[in-house]
PDB file of N, CA and C in Angstrom:
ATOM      1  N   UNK A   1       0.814  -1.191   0.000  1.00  0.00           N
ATOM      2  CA  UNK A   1       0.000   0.000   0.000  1.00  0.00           C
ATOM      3  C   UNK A   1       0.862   1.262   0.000  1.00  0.00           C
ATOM      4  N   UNK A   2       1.620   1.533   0.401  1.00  0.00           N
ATOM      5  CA  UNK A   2       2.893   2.456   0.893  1.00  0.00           C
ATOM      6  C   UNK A   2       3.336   2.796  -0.271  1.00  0.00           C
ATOM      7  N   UNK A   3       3.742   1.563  -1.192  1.00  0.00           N
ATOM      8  CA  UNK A   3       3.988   1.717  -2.396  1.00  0.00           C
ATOM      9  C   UNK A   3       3.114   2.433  -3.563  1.00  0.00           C
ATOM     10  N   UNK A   4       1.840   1.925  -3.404  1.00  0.00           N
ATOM     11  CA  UNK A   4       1.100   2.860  -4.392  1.00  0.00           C
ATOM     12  C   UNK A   4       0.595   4.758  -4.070  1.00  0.00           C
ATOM     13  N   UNK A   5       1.047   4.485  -2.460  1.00  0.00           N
ATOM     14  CA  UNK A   5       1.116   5.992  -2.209  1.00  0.00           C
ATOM     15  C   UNK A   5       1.993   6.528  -2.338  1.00  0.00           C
ATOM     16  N   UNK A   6       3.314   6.182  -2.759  1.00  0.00           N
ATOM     17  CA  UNK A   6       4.600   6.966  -2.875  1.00  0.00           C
ATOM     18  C   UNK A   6       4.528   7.579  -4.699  1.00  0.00           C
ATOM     19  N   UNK A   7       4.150   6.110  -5.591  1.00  0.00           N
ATOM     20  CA  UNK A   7       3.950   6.262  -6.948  1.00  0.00           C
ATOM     21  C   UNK A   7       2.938   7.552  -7.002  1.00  0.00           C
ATOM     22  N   UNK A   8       1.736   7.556  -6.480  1.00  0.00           N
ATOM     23  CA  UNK A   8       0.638   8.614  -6.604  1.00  0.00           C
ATOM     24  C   UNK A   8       1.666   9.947  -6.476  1.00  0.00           C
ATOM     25  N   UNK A   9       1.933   9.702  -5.017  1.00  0.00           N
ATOM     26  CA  UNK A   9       2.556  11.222  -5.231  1.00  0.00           C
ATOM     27  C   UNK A   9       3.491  11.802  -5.809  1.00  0.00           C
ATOM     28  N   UNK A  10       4.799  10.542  -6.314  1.00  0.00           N
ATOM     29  CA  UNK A  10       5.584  10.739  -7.694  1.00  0.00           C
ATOM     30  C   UNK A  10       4.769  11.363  -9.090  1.00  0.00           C
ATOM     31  N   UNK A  11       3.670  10.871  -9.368  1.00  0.00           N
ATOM     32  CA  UNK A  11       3.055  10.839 -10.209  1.00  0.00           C
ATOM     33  C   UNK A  11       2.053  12.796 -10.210  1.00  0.00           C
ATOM     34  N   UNK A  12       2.066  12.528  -8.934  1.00  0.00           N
ATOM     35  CA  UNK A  12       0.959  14.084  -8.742  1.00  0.00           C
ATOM     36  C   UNK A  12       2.457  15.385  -8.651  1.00  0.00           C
ATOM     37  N   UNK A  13       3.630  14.983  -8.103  1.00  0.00           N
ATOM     38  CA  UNK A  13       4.415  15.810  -8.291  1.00  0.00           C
ATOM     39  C   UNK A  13       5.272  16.050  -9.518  1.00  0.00           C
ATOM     40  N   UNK A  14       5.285  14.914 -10.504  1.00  0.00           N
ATOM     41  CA  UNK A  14       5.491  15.154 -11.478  1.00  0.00           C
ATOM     42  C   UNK A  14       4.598  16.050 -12.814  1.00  0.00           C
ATOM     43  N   UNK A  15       3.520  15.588 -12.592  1.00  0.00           N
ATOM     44  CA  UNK A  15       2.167  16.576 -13.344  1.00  0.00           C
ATOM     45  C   UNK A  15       2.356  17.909 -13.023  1.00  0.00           C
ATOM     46  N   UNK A  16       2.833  18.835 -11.785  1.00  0.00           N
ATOM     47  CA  UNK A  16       2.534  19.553 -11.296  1.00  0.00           C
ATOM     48  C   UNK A  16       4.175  20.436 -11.640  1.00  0.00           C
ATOM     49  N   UNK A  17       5.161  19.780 -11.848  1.00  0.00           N
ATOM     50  CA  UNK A  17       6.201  20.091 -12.343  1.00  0.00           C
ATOM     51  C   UNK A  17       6.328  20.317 -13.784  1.00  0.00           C
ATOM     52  N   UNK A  18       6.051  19.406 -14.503  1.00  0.00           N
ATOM     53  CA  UNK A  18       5.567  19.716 -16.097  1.00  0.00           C
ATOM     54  C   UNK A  18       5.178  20.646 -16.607  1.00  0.00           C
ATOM     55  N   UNK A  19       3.713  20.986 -15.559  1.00  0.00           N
ATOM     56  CA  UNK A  19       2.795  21.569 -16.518  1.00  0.00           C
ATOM     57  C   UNK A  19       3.375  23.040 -15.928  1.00  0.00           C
ATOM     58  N   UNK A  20       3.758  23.383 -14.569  1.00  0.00           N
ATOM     59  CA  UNK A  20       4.851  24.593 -14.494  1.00  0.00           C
ATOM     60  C   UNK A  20       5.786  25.071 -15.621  1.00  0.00           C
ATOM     61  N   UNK A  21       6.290  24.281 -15.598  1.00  0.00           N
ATOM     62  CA  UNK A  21       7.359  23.891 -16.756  1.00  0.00           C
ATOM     63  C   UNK A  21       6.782  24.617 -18.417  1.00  0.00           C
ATOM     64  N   UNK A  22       5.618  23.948 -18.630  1.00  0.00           N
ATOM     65  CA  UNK A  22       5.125  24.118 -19.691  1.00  0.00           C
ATOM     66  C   UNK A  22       4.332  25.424 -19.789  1.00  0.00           C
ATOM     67  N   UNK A  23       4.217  25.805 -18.828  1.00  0.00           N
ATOM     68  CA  UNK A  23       3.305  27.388 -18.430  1.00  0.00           C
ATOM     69  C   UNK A  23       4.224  28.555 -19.100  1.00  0.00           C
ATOM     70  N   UNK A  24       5.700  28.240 -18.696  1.00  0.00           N
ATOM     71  CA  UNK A  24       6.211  29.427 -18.522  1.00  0.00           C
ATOM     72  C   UNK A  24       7.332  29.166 -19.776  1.00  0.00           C
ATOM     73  N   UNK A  25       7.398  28.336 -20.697  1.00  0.00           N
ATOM     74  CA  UNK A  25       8.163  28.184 -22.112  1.00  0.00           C
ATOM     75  C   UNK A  25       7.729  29.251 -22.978  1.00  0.00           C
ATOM     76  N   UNK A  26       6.789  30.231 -22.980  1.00  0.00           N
ATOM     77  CA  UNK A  26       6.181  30.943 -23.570  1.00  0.00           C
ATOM     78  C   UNK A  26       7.521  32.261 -24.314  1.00  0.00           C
ATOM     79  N   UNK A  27       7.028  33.006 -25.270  1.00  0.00           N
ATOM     80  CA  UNK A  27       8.066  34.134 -25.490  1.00  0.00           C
ATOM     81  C   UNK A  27       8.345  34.717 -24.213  1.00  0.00           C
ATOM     82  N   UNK A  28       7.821  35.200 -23.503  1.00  0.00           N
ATOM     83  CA  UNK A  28       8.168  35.821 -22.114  1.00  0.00           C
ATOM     84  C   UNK A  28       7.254  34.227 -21.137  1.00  0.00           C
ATOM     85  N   UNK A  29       8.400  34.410 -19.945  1.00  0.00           N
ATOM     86  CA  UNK A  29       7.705  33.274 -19.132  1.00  0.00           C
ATOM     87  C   UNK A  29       6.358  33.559 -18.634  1.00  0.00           C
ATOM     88  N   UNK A  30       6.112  34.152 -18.429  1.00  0.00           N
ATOM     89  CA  UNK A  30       4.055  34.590 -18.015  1.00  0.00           C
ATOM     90  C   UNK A  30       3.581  34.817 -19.298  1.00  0.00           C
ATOM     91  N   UNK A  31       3.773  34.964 -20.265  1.00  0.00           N
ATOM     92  CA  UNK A  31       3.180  34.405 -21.533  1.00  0.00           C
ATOM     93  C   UNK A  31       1.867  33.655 -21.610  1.00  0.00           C
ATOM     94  N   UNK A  32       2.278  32.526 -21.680  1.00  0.00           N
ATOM     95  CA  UNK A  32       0.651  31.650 -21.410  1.00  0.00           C
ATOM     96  C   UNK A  32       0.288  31.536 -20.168  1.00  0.00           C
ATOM     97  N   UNK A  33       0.649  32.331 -18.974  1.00  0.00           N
ATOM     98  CA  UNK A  33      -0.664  32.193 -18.105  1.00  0.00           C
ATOM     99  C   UNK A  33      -1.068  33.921 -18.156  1.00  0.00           C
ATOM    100  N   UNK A  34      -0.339  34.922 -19.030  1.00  0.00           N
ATOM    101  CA  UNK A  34      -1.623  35.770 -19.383  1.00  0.00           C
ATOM    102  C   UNK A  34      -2.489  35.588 -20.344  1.00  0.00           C
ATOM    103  N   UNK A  35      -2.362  34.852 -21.159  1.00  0.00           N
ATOM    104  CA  UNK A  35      -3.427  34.477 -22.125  1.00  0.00           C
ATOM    105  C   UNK A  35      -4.387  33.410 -21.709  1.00  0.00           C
ATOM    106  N   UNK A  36      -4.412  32.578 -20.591  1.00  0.00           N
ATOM    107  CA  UNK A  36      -5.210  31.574 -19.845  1.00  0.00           C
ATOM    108  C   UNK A  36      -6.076  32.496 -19.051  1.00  0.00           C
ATOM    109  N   UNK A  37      -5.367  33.784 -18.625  1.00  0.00           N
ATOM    110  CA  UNK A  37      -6.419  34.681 -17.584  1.00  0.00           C
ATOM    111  C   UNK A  37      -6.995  35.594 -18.602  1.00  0.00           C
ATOM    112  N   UNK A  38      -6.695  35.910 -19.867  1.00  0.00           N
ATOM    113  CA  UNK A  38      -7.545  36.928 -20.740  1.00  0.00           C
ATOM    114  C   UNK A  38      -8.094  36.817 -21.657  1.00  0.00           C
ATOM    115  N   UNK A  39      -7.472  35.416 -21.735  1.00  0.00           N
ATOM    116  CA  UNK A  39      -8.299  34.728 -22.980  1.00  0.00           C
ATOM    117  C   UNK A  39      -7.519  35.577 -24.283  1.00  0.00           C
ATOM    118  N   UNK A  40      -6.652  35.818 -24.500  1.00  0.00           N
ATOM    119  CA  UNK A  40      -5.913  36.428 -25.661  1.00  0.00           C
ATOM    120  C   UNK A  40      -4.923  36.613 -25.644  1.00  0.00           C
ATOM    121  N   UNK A  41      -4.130  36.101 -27.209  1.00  0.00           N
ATOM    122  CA  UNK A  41      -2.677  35.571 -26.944  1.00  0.00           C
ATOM    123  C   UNK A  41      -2.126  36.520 -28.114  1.00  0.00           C
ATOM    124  N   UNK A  42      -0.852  36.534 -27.868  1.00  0.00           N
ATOM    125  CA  UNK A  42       0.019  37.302 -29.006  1.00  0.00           C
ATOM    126  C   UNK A  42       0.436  36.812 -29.775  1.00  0.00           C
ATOM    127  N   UNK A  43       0.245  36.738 -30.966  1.00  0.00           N
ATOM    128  CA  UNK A  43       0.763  35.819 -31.766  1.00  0.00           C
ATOM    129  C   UNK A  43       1.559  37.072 -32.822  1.00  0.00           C
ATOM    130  N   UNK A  44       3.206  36.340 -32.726  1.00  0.00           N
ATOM    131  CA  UNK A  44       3.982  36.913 -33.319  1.00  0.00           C
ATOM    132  C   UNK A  44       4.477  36.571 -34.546  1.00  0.00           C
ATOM    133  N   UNK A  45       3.778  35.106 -35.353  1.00  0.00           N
ATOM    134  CA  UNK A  45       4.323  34.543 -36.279  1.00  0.00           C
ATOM    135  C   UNK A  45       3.745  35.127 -37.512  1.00  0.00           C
ATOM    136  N   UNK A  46       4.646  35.543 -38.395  1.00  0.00           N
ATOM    137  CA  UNK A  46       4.224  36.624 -39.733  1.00  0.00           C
ATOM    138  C   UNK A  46       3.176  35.684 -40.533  1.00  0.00           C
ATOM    139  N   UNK A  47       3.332  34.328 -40.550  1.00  0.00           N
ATOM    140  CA  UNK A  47       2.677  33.934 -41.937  1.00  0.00           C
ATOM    141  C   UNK A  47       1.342  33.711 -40.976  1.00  0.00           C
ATOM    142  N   UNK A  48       0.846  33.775 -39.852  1.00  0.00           N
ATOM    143  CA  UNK A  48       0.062  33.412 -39.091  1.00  0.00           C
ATOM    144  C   UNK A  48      -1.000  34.678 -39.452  1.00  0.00           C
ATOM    145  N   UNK A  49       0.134  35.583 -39.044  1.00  0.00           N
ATOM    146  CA  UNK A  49      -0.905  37.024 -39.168  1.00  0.00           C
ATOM    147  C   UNK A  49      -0.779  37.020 -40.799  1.00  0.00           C
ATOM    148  N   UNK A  50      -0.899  36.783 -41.442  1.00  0.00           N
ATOM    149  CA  UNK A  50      -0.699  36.886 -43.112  1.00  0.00           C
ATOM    150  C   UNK A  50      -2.368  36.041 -43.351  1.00  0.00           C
ATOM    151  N   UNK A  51      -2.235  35.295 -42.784  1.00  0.00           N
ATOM    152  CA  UNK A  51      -3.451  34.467 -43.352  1.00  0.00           C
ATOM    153  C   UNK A  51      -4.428  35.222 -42.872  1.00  0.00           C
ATOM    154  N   UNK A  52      -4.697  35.858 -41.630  1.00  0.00           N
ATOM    155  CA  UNK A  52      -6.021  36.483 -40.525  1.00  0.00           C
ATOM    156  C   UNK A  52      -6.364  37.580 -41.624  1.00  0.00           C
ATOM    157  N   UNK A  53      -5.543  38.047 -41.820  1.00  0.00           N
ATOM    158  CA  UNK A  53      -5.873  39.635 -42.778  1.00  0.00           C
ATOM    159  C   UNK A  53      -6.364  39.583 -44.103  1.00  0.00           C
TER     160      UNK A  53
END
């Protein structure tokens, strides 16, 4: 039993490290968690904005 509680919390501290991880890869590190709180993202890629227009 000990065992599947050590894995869980390997498992819950690893998720929780990742997705940190993955939050802040953005052009600036608060990047995608200001666009998660405003719902609107910057998008800097030319052919991206080429197509919208």
């Amino acid at each position: 039993m000990a065992g599947l509680h050590a894995l869980g919390a390997f498992l819950m501290l690893a998720f929780v490290i990742i997705h940190a991880y993955l939050a802040t890869v953005g052009h600036t590190p608060t990047a995608h968690i200001k666009a998660m709180i405003t719902g609107w993202e910057d998008v800097h890629d030319k052919e991206v904005i080429k197509r919208r227009s």
